[in-house]
PDB file of N, CA and C in Angstrom:
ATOM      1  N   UNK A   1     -35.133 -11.668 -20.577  1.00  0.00           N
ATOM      2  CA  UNK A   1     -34.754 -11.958 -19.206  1.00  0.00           C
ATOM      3  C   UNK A   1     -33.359 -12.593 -19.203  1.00  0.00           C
ATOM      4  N   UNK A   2     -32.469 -12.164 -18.571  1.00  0.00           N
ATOM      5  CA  UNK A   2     -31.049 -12.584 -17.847  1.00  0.00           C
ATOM      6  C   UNK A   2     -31.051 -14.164 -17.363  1.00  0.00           C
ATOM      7  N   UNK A   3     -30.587 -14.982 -17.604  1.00  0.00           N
ATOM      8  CA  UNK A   3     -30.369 -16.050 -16.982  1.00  0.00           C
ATOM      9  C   UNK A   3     -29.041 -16.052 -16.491  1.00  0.00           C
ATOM     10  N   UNK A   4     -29.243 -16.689 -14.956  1.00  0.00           N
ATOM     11  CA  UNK A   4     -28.066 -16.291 -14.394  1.00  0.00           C
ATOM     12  C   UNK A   4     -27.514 -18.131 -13.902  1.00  0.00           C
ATOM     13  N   UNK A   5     -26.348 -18.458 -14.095  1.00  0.00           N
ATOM     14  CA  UNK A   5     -26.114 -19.410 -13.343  1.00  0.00           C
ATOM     15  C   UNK A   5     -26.075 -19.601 -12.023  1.00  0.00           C
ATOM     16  N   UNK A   6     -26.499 -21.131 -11.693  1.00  0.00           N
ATOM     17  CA  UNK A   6     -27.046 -21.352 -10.563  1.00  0.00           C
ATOM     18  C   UNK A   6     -25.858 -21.163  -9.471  1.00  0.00           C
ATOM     19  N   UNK A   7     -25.514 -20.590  -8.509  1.00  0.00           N
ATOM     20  CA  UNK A   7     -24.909 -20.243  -7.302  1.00  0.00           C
ATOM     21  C   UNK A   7     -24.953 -21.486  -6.344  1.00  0.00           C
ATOM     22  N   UNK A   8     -23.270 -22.228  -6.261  1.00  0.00           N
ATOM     23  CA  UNK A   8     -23.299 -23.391  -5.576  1.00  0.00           C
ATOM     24  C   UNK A   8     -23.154 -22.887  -4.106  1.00  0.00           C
ATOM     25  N   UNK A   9     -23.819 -22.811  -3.215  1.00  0.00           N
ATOM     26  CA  UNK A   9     -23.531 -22.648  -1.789  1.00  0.00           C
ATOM     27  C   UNK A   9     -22.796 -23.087  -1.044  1.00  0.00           C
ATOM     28  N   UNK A  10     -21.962 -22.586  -0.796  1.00  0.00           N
ATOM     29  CA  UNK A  10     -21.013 -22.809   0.210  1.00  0.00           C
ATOM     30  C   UNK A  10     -21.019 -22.164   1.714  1.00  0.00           C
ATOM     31  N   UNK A  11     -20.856 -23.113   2.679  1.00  0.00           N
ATOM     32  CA  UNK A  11     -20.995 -22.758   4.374  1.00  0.00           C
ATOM     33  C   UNK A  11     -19.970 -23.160   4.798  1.00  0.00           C
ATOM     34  N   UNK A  12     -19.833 -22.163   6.184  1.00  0.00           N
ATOM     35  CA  UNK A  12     -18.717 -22.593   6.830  1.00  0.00           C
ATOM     36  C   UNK A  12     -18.306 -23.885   7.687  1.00  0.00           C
ATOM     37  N   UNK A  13     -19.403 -24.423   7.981  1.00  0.00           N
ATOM     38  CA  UNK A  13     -19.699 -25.833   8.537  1.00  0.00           C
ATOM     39  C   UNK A  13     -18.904 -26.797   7.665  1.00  0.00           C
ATOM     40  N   UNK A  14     -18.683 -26.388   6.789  1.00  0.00           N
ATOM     41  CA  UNK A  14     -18.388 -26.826   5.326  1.00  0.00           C
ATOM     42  C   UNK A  14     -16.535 -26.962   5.718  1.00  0.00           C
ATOM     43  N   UNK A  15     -16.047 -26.185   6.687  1.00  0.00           N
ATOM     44  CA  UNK A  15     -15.013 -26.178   6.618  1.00  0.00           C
ATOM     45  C   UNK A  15     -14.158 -26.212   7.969  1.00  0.00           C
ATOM     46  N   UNK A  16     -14.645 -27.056   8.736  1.00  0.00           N
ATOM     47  CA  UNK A  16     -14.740 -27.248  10.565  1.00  0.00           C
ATOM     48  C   UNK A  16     -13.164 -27.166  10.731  1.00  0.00           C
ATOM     49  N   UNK A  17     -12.656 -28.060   9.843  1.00  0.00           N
ATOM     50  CA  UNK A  17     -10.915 -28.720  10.264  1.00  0.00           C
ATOM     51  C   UNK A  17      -9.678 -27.961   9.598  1.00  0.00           C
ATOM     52  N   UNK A  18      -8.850 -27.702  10.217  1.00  0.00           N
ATOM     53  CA  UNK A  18      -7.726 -26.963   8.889  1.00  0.00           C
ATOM     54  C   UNK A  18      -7.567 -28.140   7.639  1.00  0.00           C
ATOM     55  N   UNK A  19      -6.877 -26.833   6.207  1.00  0.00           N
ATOM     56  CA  UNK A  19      -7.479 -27.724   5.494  1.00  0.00           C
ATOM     57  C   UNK A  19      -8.284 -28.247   5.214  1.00  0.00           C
ATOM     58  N   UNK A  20      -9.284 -27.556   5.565  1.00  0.00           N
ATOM     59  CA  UNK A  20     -10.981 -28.028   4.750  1.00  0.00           C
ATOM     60  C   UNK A  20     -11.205 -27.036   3.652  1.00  0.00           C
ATOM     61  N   UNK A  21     -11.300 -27.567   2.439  1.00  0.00           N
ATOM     62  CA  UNK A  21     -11.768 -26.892   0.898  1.00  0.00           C
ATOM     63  C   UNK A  21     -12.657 -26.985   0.392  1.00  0.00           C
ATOM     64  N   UNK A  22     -13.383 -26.277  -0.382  1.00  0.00           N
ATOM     65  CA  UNK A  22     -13.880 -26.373  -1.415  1.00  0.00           C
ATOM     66  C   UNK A  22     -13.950 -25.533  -2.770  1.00  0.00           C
ATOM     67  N   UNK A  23     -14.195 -25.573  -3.934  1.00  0.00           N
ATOM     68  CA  UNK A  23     -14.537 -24.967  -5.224  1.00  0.00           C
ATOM     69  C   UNK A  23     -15.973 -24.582  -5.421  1.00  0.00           C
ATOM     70  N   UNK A  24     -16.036 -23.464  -5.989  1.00  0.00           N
ATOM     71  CA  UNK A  24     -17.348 -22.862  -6.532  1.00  0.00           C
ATOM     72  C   UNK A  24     -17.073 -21.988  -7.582  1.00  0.00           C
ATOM     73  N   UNK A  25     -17.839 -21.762  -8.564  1.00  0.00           N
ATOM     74  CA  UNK A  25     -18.169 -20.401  -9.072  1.00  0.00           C
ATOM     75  C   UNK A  25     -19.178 -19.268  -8.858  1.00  0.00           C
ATOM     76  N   UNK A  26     -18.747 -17.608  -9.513  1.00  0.00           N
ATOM     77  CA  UNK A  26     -19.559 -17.535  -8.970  1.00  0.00           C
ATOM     78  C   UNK A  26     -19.299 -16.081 -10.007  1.00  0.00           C
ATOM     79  N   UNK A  27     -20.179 -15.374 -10.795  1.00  0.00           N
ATOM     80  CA  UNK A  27     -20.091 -14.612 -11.745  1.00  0.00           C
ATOM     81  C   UNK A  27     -19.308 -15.154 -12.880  1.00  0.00           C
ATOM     82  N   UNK A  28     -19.259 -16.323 -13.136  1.00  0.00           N
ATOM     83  CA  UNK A  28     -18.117 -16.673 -14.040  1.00  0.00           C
ATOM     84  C   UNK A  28     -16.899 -16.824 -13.687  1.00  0.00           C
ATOM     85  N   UNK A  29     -16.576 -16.941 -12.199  1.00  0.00           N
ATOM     86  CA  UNK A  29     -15.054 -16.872 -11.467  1.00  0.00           C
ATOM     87  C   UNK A  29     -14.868 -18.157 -10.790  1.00  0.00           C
ATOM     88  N   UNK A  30     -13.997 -18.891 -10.920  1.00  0.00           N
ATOM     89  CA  UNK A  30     -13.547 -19.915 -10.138  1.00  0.00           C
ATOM     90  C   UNK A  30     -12.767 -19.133  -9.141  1.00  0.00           C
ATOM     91  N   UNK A  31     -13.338 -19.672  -7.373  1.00  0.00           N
ATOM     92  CA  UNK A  31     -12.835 -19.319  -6.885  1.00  0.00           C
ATOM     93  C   UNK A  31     -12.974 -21.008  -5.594  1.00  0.00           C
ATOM     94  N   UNK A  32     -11.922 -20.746  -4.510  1.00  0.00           N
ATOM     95  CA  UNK A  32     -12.127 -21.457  -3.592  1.00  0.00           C
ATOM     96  C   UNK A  32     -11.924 -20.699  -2.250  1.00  0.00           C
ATOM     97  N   UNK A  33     -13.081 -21.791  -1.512  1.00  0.00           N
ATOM     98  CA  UNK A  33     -12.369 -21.489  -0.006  1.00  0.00           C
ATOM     99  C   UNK A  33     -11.802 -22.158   1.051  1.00  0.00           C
ATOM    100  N   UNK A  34     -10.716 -21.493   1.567  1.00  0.00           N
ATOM    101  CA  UNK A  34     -10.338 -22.879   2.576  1.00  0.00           C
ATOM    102  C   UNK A  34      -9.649 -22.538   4.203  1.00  0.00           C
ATOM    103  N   UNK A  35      -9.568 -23.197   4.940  1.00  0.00           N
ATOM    104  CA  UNK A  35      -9.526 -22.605   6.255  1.00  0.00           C
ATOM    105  C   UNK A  35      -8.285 -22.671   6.440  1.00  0.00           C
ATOM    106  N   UNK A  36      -7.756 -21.968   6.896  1.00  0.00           N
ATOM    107  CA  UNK A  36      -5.917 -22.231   7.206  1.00  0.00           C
ATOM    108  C   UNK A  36      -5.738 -22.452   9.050  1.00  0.00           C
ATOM    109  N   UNK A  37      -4.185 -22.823   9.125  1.00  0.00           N
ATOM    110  CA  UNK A  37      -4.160 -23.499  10.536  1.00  0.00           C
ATOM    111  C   UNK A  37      -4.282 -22.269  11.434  1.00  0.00           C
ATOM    112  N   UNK A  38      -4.638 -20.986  10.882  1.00  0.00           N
ATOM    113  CA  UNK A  38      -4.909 -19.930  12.129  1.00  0.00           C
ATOM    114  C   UNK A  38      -6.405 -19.929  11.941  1.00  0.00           C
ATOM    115  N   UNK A  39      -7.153 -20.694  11.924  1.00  0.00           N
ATOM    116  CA  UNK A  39      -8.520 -20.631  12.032  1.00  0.00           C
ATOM    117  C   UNK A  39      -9.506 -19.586  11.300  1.00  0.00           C
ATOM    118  N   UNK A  40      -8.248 -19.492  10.186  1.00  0.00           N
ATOM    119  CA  UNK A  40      -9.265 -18.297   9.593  1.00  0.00           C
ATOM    120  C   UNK A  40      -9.834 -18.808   8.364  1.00  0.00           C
ATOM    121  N   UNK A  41     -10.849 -18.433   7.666  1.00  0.00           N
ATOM    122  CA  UNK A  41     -11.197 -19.299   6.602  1.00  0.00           C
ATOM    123  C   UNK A  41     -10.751 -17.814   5.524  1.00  0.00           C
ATOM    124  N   UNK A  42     -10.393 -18.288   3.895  1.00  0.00           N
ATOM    125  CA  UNK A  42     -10.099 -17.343   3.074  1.00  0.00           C
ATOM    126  C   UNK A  42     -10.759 -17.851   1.939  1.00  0.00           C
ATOM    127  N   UNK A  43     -11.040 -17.027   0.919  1.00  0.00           N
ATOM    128  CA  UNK A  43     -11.540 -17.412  -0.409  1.00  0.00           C
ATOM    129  C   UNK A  43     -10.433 -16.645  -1.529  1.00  0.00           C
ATOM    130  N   UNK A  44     -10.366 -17.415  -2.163  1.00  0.00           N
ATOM    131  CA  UNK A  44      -9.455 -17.260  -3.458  1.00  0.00           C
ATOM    132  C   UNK A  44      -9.850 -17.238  -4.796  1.00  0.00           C
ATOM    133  N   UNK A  45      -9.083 -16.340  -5.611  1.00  0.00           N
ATOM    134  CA  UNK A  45      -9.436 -16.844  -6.871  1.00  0.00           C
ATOM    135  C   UNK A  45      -8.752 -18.278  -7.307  1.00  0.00           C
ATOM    136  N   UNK A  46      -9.291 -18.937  -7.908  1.00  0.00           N
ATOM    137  CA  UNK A  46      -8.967 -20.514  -8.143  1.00  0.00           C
ATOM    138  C   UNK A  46      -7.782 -20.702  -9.162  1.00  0.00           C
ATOM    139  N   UNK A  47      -7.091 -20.154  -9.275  1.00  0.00           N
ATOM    140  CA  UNK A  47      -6.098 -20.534 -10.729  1.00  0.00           C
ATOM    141  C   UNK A  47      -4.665 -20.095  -9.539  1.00  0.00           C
ATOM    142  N   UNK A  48      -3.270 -20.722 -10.121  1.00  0.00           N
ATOM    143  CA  UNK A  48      -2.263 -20.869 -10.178  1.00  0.00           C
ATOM    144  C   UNK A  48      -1.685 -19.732 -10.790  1.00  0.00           C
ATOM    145  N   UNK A  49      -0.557 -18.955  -9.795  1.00  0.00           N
ATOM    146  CA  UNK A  49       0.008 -17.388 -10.496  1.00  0.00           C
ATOM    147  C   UNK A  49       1.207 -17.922 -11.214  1.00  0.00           C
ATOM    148  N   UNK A  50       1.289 -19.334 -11.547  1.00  0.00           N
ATOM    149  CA  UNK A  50       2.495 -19.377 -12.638  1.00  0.00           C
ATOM    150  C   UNK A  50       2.099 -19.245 -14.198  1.00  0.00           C
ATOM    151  N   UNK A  51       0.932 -20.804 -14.569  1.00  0.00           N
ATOM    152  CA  UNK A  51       0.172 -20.281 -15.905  1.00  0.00           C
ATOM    153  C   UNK A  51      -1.664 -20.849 -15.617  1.00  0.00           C
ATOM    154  N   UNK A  52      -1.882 -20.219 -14.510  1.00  0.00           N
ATOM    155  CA  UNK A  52      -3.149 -20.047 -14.715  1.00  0.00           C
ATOM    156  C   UNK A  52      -4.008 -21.216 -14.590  1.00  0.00           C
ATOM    157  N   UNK A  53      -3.395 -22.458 -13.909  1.00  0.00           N
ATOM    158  CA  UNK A  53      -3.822 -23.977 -14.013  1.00  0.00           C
ATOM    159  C   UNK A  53      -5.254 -24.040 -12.755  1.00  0.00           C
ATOM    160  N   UNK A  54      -6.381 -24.103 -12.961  1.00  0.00           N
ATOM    161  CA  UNK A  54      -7.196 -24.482 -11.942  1.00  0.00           C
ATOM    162  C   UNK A  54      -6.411 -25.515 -10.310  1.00  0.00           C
ATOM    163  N   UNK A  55      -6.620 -24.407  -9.447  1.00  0.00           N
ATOM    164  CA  UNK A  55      -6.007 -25.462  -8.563  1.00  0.00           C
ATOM    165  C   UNK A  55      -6.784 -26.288  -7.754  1.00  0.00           C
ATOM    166  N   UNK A  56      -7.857 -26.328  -7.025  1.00  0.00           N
ATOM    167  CA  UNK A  56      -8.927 -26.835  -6.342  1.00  0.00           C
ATOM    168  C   UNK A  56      -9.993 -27.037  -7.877  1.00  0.00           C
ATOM    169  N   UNK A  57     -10.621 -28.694  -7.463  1.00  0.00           N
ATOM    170  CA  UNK A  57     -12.009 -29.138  -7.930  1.00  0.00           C
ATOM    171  C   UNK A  57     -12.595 -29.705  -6.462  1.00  0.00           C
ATOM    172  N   UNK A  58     -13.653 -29.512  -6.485  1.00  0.00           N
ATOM    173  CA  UNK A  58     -14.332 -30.285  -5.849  1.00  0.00           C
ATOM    174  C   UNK A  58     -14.488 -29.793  -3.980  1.00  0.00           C
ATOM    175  N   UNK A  59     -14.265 -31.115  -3.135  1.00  0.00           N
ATOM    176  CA  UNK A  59     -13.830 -30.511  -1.681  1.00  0.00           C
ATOM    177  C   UNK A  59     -13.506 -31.480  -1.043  1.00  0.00           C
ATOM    178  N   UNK A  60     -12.808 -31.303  -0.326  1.00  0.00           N
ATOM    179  CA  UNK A  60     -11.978 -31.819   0.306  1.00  0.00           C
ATOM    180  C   UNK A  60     -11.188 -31.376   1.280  1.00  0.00           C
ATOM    181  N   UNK A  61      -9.725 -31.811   1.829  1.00  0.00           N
ATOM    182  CA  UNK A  61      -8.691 -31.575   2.560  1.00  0.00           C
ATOM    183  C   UNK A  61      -7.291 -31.348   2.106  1.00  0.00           C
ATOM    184  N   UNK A  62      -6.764 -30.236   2.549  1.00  0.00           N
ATOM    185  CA  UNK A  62      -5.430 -30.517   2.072  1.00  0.00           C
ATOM    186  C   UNK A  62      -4.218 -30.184   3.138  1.00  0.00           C
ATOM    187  N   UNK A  63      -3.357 -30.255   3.376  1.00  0.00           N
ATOM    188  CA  UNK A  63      -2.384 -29.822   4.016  1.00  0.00           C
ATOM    189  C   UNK A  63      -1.374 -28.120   3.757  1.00  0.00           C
ATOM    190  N   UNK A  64      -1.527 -28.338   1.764  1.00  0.00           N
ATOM    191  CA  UNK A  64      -1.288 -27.319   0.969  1.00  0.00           C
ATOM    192  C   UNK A  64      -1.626 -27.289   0.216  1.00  0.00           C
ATOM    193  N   UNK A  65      -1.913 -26.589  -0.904  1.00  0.00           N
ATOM    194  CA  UNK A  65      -2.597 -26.436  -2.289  1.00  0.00           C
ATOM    195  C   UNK A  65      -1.271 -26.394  -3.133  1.00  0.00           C
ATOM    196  N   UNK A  66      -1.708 -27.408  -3.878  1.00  0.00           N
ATOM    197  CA  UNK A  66      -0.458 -27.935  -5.038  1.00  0.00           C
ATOM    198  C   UNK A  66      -1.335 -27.467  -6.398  1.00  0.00           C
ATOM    199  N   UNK A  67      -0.647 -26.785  -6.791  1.00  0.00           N
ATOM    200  CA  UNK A  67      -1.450 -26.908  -8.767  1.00  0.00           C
ATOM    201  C   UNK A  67      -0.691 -28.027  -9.165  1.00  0.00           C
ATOM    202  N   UNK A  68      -1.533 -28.585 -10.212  1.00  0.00           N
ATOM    203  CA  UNK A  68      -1.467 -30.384 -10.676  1.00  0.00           C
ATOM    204  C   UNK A  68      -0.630 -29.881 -12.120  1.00  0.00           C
ATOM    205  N   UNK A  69      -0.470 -28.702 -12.576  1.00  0.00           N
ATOM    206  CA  UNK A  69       0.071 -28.707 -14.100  1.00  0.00           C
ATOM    207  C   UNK A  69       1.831 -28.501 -13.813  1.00  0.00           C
ATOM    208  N   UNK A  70       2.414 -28.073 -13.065  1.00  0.00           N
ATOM    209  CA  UNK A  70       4.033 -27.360 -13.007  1.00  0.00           C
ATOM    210  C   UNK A  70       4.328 -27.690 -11.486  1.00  0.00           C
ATOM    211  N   UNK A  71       3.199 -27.661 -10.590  1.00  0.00           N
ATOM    212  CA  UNK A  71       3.358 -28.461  -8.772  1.00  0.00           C
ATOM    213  C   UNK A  71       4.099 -27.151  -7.860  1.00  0.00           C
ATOM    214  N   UNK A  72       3.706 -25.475  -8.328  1.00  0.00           N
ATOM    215  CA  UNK A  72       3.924 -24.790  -7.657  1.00  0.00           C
ATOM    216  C   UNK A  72       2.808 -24.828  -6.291  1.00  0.00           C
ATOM    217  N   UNK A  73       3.529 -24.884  -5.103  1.00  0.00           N
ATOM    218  CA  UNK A  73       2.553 -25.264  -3.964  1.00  0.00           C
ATOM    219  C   UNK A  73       2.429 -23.765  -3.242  1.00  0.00           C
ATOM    220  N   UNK A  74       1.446 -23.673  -2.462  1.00  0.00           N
ATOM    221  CA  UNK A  74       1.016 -22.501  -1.462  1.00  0.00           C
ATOM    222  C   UNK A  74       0.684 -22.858  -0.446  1.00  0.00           C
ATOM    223  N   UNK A  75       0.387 -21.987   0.574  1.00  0.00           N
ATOM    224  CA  UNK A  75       0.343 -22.303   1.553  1.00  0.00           C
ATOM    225  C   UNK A  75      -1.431 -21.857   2.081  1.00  0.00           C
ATOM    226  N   UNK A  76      -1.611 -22.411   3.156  1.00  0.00           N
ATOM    227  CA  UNK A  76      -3.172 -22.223   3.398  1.00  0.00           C
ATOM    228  C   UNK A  76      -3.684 -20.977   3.659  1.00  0.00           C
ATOM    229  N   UNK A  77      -2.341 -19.991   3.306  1.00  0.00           N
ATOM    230  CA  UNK A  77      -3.121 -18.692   3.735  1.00  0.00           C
ATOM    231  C   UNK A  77      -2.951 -18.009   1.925  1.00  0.00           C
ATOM    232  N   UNK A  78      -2.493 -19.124   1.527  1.00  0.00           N
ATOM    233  CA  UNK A  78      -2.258 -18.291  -0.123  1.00  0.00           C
ATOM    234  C   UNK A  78      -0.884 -17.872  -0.594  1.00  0.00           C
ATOM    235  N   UNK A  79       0.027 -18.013   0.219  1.00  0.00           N
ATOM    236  CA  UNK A  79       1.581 -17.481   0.189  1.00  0.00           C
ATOM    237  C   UNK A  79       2.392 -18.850  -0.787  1.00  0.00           C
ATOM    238  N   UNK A  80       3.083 -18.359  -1.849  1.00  0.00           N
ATOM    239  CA  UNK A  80       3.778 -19.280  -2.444  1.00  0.00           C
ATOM    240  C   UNK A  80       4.769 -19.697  -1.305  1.00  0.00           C
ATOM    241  N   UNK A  81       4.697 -21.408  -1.347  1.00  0.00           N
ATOM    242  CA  UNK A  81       5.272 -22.089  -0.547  1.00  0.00           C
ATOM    243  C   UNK A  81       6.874 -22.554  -1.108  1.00  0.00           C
ATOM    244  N   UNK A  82       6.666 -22.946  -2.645  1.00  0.00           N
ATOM    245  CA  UNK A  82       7.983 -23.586  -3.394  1.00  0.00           C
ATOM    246  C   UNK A  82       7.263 -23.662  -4.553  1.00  0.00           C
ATOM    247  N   UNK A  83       8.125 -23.647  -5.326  1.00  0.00           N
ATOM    248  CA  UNK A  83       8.204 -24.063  -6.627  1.00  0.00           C
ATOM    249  C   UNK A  83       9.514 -24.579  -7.516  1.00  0.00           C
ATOM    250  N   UNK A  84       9.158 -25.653  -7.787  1.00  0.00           N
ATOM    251  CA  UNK A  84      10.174 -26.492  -8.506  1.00  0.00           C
ATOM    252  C   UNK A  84      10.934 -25.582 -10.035  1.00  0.00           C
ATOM    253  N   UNK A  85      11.903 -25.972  -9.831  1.00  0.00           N
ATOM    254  CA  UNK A  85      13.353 -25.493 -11.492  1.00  0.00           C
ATOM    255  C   UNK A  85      13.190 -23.843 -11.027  1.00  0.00           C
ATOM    256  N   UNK A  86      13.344 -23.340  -9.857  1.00  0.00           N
ATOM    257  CA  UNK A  86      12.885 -21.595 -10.087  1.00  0.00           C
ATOM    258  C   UNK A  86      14.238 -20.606  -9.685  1.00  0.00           C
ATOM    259  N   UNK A  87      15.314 -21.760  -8.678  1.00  0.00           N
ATOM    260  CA  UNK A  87      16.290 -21.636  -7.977  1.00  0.00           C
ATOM    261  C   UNK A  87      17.237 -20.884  -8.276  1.00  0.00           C
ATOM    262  N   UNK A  88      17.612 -20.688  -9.788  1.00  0.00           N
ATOM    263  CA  UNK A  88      18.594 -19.533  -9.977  1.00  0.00           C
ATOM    264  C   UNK A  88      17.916 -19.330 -11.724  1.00  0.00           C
ATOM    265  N   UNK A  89      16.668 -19.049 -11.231  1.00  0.00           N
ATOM    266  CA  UNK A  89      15.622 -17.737 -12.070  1.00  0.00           C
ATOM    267  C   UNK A  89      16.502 -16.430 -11.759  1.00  0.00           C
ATOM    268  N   UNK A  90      17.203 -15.510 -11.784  1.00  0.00           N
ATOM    269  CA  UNK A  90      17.331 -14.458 -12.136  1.00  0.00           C
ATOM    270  C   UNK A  90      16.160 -13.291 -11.728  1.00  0.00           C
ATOM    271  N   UNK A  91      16.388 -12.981 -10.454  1.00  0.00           N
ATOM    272  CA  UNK A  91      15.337 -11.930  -9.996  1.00  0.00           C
ATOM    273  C   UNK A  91      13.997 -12.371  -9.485  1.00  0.00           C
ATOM    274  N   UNK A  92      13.842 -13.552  -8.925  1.00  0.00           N
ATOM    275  CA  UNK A  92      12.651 -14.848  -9.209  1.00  0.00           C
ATOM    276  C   UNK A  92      12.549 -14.232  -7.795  1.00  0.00           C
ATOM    277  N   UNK A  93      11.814 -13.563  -6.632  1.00  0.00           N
ATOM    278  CA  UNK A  93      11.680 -13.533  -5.326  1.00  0.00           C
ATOM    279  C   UNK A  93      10.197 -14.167  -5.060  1.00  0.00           C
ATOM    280  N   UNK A  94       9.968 -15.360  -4.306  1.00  0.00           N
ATOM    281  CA  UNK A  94       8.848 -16.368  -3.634  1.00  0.00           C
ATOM    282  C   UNK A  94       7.795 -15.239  -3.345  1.00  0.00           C
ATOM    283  N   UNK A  95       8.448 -14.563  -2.075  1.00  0.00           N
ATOM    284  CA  UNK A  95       7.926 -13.645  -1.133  1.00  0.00           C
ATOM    285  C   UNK A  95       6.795 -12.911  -1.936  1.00  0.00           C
ATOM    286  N   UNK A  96       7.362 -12.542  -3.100  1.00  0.00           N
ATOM    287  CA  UNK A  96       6.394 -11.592  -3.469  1.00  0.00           C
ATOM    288  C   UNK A  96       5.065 -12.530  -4.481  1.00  0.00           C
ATOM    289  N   UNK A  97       4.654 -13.560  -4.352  1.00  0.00           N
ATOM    290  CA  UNK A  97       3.867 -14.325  -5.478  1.00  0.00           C
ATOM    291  C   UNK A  97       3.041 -15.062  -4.340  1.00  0.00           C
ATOM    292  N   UNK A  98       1.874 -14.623  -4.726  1.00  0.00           N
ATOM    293  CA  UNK A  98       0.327 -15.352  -3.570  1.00  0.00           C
ATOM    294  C   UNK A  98      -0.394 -15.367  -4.036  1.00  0.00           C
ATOM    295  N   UNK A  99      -1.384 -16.578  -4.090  1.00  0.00           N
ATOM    296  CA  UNK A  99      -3.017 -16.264  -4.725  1.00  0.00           C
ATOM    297  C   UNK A  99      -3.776 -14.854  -4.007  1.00  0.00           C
ATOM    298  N   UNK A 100      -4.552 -14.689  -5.761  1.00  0.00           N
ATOM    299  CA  UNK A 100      -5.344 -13.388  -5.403  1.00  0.00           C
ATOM    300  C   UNK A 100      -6.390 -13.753  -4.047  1.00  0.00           C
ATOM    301  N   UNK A 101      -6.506 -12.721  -3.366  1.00  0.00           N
ATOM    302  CA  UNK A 101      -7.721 -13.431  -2.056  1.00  0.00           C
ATOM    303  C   UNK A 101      -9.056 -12.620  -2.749  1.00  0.00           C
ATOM    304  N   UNK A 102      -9.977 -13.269  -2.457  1.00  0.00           N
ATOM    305  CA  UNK A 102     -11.703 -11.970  -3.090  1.00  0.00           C
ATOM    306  C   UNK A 102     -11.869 -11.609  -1.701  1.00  0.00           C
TER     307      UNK A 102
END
C-alpha cells in the first residue's frame, strides 16, 4: 500500500485581506497561495526564479513576497518587482521573470 502524505488544507476564508498567504505542500511541491490587491487569489510554486530559495513558510501577510536568500521581490500577482546588483546585467529584462502560477 502507497502511503501518501498528509494534505494541509487550505481555504479561501484563509485569505479575506490582500496579502493574505499561506504555504502548503502538495505531491511533494511547495507551493503557496496568496490574494493580490485585484481580489484575485493565485497559487504558486514556492521557490524564487533566481536560485530556487523557498519563499513563503507558514501564513501570514505581506505587502510583497521577498525571497530571504538574494531579496529578489515580486509582486502579489507573481511579476518580478526588483532585484538588487541586476542593473547593468547585460540582457537582464525584469518583464520577462515571474513565479510559476499551478
Amino acid at each position: 500500500m502507497i502511503q501518501q502524505a498528509p494534505f494541509k488544507e487550505g481555504r479561501a476564508n484563509q485569505l479575506e485581506d490582500t496579502g493574505d498567504c499561506f504555504a502548503f505542500e502538495i505531491a511533494d511541491e511547495s507551493l503557496f497561495c496568496i490574494k493580490g490587491r485585484d481580489g484575485v487569489i493565485r497559487t504558486f510554486y514556492n521557490v524564487c526564479q533566481h536560485r530556487a530559495h523557498q519563499l513563503v513558510s507558514g501564513e501570514g501577510t505581506t505587502r510583497i513576497v521577498v525571497c530571504p536568500y538574494h531579496a529578489w521581490t515580486y509582486e502579489l500577482t507573481g511579476g518580478l518587482r526588483a532585484t538588487p546588483n541586476t542593473k547593468f546585467v547585460e540582457g537582464f529584462e525584469k518583464s520577462t521573470i515571474c513565479l510559476t502560477a499551478v
